[in-house]
N, C-alpha and C. Protein backbone atom coordinates (compact mmCIF):
# COMPACT_ATOMS: atom_id res chain seq x y z
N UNK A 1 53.74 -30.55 -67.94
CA UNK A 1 55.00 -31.25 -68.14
C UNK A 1 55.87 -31.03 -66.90
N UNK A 2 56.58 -32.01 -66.39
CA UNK A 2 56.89 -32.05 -64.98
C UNK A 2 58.63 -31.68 -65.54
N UNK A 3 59.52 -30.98 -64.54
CA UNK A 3 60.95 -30.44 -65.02
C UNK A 3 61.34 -31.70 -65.76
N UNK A 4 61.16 -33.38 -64.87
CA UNK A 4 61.90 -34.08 -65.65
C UNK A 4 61.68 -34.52 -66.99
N UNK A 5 60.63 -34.36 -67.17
CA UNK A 5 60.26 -34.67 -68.86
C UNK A 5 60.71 -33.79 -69.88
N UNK A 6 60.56 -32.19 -68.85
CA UNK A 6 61.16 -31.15 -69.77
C UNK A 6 62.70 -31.54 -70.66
N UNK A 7 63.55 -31.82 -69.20
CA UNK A 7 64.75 -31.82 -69.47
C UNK A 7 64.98 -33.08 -70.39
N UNK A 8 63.70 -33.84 -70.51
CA UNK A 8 63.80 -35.38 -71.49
C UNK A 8 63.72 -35.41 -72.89
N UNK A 9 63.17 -33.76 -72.91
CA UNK A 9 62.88 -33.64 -74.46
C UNK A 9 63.61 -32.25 -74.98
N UNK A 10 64.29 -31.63 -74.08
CA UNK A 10 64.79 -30.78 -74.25
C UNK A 10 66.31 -31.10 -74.85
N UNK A 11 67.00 -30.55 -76.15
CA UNK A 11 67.88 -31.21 -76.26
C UNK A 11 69.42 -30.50 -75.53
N UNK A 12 70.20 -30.78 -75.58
CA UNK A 12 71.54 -30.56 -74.87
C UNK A 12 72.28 -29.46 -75.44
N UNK A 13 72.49 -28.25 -75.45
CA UNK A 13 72.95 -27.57 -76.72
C UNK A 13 74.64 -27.20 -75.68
N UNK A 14 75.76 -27.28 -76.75
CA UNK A 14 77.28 -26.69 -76.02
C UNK A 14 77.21 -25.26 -76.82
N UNK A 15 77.89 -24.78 -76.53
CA UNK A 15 78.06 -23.50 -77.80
C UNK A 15 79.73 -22.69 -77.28
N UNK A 16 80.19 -22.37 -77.99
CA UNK A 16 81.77 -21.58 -78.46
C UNK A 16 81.71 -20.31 -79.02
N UNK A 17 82.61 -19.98 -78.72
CA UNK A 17 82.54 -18.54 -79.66
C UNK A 17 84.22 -18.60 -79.78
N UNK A 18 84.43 -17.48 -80.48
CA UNK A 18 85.85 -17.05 -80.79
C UNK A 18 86.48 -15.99 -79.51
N UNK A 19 87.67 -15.77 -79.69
CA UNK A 19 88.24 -14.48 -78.64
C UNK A 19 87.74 -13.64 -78.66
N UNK A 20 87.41 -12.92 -79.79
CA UNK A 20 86.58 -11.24 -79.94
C UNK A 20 85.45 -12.03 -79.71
N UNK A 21 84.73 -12.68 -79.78
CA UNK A 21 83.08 -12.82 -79.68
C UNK A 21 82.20 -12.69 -81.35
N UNK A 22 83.27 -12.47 -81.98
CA UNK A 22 82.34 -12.46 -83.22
C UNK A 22 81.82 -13.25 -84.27
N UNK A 23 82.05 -14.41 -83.94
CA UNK A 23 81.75 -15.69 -84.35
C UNK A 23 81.67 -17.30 -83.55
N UNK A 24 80.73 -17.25 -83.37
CA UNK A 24 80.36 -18.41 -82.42
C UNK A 24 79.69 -20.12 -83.19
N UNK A 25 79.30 -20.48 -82.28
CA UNK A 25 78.58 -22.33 -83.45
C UNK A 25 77.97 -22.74 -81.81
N UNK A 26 76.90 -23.83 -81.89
CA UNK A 26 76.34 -24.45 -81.18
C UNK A 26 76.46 -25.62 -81.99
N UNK A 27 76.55 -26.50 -80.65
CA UNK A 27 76.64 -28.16 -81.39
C UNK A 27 75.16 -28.53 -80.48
N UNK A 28 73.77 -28.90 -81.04
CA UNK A 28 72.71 -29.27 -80.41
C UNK A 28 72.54 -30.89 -80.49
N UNK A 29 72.16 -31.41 -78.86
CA UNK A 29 72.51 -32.78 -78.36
C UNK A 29 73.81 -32.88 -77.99
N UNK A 30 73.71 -34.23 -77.27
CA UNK A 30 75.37 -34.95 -76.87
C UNK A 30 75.88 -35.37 -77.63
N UNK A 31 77.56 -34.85 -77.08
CA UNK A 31 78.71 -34.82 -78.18
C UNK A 31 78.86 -35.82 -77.69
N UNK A 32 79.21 -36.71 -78.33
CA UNK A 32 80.05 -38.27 -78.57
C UNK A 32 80.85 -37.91 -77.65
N UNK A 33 81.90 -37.65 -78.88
CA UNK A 33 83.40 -37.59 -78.18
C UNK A 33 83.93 -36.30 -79.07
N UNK A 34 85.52 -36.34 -78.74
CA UNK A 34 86.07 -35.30 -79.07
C UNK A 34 87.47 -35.57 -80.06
N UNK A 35 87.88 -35.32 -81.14
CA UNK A 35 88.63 -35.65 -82.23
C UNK A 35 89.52 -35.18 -81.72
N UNK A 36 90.74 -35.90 -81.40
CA UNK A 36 92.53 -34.91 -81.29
C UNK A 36 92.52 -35.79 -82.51
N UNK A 37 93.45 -35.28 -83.57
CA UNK A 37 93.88 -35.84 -84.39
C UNK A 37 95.47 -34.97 -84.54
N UNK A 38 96.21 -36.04 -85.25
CA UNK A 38 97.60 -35.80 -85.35
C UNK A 38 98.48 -35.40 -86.81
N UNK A 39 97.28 -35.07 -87.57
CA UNK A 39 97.70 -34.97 -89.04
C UNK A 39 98.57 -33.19 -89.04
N UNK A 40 99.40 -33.11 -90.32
CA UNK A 40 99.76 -32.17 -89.93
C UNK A 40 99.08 -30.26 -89.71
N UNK A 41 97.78 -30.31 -89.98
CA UNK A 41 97.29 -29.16 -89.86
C UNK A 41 96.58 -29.00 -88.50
N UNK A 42 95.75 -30.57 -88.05
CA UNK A 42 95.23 -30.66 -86.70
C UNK A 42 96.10 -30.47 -85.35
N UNK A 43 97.15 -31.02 -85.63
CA UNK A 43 98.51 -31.32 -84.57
C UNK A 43 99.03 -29.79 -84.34
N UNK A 44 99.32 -28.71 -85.08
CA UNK A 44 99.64 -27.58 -85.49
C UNK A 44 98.72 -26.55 -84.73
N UNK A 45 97.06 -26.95 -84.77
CA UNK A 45 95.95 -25.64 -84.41
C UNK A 45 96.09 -26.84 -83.02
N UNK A 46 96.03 -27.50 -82.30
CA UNK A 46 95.79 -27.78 -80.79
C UNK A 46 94.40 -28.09 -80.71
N UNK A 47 94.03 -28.26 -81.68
CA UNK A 47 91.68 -28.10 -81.73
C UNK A 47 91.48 -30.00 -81.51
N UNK A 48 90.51 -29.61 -80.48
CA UNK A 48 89.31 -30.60 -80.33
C UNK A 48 88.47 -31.03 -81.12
N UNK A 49 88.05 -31.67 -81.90
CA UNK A 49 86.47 -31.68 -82.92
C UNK A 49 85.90 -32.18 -82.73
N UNK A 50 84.67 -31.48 -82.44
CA UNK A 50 83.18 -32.65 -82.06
C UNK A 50 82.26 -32.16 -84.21
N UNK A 51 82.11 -33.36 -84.39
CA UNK A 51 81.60 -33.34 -85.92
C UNK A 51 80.00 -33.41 -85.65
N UNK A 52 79.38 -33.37 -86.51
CA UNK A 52 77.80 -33.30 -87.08
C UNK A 52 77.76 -32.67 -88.46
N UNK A 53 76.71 -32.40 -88.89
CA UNK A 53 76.35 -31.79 -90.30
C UNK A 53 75.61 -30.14 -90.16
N UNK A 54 76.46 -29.60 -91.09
CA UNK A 54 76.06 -27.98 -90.78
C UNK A 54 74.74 -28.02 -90.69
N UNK A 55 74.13 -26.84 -89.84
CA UNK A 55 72.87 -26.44 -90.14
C UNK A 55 71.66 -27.61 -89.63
N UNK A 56 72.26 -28.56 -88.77
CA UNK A 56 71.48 -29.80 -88.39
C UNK A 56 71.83 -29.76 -86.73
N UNK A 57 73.11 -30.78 -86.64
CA UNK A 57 73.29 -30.77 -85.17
C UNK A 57 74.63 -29.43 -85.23
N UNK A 58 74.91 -29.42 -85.87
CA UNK A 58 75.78 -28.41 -85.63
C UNK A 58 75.30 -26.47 -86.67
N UNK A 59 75.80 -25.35 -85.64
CA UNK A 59 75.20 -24.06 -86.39
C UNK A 59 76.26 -23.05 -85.92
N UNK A 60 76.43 -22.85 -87.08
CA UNK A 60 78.04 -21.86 -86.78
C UNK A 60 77.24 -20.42 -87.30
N UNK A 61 77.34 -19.37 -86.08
CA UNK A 61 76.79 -18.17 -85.97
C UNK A 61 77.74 -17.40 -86.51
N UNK A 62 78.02 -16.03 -87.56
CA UNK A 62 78.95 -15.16 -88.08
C UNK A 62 78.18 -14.70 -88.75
N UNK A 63 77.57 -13.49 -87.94
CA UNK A 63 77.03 -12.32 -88.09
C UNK A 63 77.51 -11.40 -88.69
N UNK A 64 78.56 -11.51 -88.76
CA UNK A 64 79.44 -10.18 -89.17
C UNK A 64 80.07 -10.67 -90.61
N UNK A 65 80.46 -11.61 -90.57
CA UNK A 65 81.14 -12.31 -91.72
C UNK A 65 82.49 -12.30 -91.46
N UNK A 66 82.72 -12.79 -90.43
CA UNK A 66 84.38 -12.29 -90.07
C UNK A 66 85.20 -14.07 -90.04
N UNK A 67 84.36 -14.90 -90.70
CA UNK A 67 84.70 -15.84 -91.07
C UNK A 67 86.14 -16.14 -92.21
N UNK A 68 86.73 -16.41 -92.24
CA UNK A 68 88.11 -17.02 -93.33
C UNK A 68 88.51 -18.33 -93.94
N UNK A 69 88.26 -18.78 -94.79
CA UNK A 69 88.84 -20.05 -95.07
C UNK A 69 90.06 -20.25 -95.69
N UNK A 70 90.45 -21.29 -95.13
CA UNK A 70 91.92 -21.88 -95.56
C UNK A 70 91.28 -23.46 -96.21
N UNK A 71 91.73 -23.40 -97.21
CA UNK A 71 91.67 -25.10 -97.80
C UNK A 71 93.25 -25.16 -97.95
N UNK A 72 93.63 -26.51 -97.77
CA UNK A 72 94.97 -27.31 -98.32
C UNK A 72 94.64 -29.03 -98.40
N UNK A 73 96.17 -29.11 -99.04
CA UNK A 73 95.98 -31.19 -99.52
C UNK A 73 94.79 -31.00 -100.63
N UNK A 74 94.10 -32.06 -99.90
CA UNK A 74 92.81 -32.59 -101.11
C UNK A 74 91.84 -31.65 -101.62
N UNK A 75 91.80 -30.44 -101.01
CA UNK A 75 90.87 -29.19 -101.01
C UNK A 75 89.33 -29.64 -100.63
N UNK A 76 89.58 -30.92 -99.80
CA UNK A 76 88.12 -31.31 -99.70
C UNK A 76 87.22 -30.27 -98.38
N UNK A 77 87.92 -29.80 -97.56
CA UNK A 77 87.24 -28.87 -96.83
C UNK A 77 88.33 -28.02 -96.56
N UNK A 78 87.55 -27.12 -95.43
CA UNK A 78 88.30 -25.82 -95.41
C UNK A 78 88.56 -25.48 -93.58
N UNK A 79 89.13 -25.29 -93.07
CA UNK A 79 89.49 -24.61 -92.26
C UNK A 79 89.08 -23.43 -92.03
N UNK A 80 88.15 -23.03 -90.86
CA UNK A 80 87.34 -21.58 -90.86
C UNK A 80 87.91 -20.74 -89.67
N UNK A 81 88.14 -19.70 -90.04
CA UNK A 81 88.94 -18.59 -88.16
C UNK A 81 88.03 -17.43 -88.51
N UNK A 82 88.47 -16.83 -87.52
CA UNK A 82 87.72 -15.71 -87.24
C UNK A 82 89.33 -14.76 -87.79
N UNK A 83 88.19 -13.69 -88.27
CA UNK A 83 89.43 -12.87 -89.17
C UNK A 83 89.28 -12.14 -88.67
N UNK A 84 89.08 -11.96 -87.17
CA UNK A 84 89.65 -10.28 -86.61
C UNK A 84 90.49 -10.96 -85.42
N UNK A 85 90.38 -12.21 -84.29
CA UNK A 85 91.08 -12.81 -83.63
C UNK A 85 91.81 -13.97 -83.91
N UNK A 86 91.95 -14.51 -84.79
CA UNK A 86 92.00 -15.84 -85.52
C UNK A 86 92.37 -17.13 -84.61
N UNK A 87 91.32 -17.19 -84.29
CA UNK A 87 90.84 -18.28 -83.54
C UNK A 87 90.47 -19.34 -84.94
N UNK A 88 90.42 -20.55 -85.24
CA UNK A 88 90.18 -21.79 -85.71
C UNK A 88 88.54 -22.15 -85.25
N UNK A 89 88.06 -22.02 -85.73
CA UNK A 89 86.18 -22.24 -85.36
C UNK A 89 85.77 -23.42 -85.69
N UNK A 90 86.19 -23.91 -86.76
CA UNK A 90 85.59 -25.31 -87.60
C UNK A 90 86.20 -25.64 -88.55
N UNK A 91 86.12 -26.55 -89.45
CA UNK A 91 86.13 -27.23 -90.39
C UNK A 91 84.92 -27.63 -90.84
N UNK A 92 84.77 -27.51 -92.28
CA UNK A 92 83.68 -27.93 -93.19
C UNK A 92 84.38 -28.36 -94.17
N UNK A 93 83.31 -29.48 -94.82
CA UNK A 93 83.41 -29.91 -95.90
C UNK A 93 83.27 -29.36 -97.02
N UNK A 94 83.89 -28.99 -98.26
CA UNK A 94 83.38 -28.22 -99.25
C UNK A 94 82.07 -28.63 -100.44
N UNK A 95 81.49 -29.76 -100.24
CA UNK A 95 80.88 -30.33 -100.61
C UNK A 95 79.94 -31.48 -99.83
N UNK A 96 78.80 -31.45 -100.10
CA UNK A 96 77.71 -32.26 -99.32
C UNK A 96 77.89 -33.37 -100.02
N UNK A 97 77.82 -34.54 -98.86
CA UNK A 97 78.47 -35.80 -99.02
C UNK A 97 77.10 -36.61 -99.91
N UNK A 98 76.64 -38.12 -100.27
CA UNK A 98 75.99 -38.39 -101.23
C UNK A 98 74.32 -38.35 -100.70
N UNK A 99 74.40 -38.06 -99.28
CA UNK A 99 72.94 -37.69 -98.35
C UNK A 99 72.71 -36.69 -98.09
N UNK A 100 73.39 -35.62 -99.20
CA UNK A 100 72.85 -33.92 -99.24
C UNK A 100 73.49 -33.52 -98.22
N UNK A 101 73.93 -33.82 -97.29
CA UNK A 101 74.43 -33.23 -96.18
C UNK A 101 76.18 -33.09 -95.85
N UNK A 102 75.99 -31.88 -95.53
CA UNK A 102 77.59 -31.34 -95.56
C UNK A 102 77.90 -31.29 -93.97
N UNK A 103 79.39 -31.89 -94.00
CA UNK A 103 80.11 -32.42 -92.61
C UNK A 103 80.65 -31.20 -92.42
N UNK A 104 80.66 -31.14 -91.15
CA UNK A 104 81.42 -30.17 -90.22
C UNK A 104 81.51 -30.84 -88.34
N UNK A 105 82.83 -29.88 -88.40
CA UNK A 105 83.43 -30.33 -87.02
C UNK A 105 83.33 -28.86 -86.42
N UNK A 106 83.26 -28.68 -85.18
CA UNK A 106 83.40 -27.42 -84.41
C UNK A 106 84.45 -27.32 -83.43
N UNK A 107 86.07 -26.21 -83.09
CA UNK A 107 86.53 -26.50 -82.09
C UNK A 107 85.93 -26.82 -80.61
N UNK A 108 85.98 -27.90 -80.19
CA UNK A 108 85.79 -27.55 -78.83
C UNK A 108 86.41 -26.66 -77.48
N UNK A 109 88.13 -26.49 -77.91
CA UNK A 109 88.63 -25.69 -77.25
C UNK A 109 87.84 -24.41 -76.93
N UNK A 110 87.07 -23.76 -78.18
CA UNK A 110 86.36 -22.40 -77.41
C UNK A 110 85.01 -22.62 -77.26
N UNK A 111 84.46 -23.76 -76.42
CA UNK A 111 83.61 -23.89 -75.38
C UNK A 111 84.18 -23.78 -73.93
N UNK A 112 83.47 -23.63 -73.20
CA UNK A 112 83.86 -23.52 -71.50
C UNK A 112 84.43 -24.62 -71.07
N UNK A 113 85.22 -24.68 -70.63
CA UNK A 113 85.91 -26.16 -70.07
C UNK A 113 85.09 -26.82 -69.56
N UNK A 114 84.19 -26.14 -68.65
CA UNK A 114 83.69 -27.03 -67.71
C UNK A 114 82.28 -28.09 -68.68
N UNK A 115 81.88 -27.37 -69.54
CA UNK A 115 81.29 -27.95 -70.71
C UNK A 115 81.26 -28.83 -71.44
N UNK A 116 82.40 -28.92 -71.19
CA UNK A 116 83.17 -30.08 -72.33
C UNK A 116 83.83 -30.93 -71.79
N UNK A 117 84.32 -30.78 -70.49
CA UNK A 117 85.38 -31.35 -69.80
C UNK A 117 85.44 -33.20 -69.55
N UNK A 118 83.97 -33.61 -69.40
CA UNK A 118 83.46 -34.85 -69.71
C UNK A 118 83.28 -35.78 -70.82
N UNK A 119 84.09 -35.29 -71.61
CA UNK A 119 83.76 -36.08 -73.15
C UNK A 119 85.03 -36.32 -73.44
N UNK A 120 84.49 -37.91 -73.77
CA UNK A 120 85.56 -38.53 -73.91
C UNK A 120 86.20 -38.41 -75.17
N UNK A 121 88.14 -38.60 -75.64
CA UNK A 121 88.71 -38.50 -76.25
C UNK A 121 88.45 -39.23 -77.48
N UNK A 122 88.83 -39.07 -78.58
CA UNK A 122 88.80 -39.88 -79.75
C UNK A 122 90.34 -39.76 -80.40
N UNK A 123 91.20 -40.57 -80.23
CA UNK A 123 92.09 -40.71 -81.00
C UNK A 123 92.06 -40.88 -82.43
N UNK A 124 92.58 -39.81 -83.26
CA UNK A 124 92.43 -40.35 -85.03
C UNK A 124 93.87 -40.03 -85.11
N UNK A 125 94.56 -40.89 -86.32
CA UNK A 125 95.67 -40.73 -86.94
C UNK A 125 95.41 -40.58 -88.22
N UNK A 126 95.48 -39.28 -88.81
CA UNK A 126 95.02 -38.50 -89.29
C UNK A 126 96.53 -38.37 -90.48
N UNK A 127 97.94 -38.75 -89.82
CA UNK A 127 98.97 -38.57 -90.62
C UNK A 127 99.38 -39.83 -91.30
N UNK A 128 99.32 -40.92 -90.51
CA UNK A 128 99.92 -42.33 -91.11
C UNK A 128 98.59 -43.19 -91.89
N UNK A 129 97.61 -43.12 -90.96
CA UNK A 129 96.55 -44.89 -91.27
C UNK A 129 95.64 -43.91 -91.36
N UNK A 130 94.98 -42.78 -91.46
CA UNK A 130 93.54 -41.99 -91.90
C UNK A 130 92.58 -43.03 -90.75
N UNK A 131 92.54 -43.56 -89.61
CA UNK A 131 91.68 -44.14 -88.86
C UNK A 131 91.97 -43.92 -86.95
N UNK A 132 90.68 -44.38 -87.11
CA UNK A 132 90.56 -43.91 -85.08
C UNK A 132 91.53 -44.82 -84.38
N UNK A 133 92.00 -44.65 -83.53
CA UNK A 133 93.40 -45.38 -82.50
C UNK A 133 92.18 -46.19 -81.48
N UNK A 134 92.96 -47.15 -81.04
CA UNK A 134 92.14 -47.58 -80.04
C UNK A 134 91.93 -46.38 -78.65
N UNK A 135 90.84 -46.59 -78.51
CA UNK A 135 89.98 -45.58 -77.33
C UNK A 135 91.22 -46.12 -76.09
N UNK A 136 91.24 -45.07 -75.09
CA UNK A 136 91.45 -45.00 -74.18
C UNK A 136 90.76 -44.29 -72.85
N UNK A 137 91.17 -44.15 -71.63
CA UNK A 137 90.11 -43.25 -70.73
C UNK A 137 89.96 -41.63 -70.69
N UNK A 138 90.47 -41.33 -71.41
CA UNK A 138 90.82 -39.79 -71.30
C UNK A 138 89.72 -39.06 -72.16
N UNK A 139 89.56 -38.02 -71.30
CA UNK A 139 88.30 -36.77 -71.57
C UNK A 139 88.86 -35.83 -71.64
N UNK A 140 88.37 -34.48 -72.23
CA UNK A 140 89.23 -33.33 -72.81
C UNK A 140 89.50 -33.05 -71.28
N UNK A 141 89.43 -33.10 -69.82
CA UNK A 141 89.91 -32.45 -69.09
C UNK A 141 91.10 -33.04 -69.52
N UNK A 142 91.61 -33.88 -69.20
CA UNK A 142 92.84 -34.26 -69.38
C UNK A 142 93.87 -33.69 -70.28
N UNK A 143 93.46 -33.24 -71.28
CA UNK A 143 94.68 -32.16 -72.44
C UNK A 143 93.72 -30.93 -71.99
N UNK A 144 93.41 -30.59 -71.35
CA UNK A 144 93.18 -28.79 -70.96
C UNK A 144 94.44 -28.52 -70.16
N UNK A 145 95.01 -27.52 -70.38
CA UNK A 145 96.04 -27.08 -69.11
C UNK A 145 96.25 -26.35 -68.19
């Protein structure tokens, strides 16, 4: 197998961790894009979300169990931090949707900038219309500071 075929079948993996290091996630393959949303809990944590389905394209590592959830509103998912730095790690769904499979988003903020820095934005309005804004050109470099 010649490097380029390698790299043809090899898939793309990003991966994050928290401040202490004790809870991390890999998102495996290319991320679309990246969720800012403006609702009031998203607008509040500053988090990026690249989504997939737990345990598929996405794998949230917590070895330790230093995981926390927060549910609010609909209690349909939960908000996950790390409970010794509380960093914001993900969001999951509390329930697997009608294809067995349960949604989750991963921050992108605690991946490496330079990692992520190419993926383009996804506007959601998340507070007024629950739907995506029209696209524009902007990639998370652009809201890194």
């Amino acid at each position: 197998m010649t490097t380029e075929e390698a790299q043809q079948t090899t898939p793309e993996i990003t991966r994050g961790t928290c401040h202490c290091g004790a809870v991390g996630w890999e998102f495996r393959g290319a991320i679309p894009d990246a969720t800012i949303c403006n609702c009031t809990a998203c607008r509040r944590y500053g988090v990026l979300w690249a989504y997939e389905y737990d345990g598929q394209g996405i794998h949230v590592d917590d070895p330790s169990s230093a995981l926390t959830a927060y549910t609010c509103g609909s209690k349909s998912l939960s908000f996950n931090f790390c409970g010794r730095c509380g960093n914001l790690v993900s969001w999951r769904a509390l329930s697997p949707s009608s294809n067995g499979q349960t949604r989750i988003a991963v921050n992108l903020r605690l991946a490496d900038p330079a990692d992520v820095a190419n993926i383009r934005l996804q506007r959601f309005d998340g507070l007024h219309s629950f739907e995506d804004l029209a696209p524009d050109s902007r990639t998370v470099a652009d809201v890194w500071f």
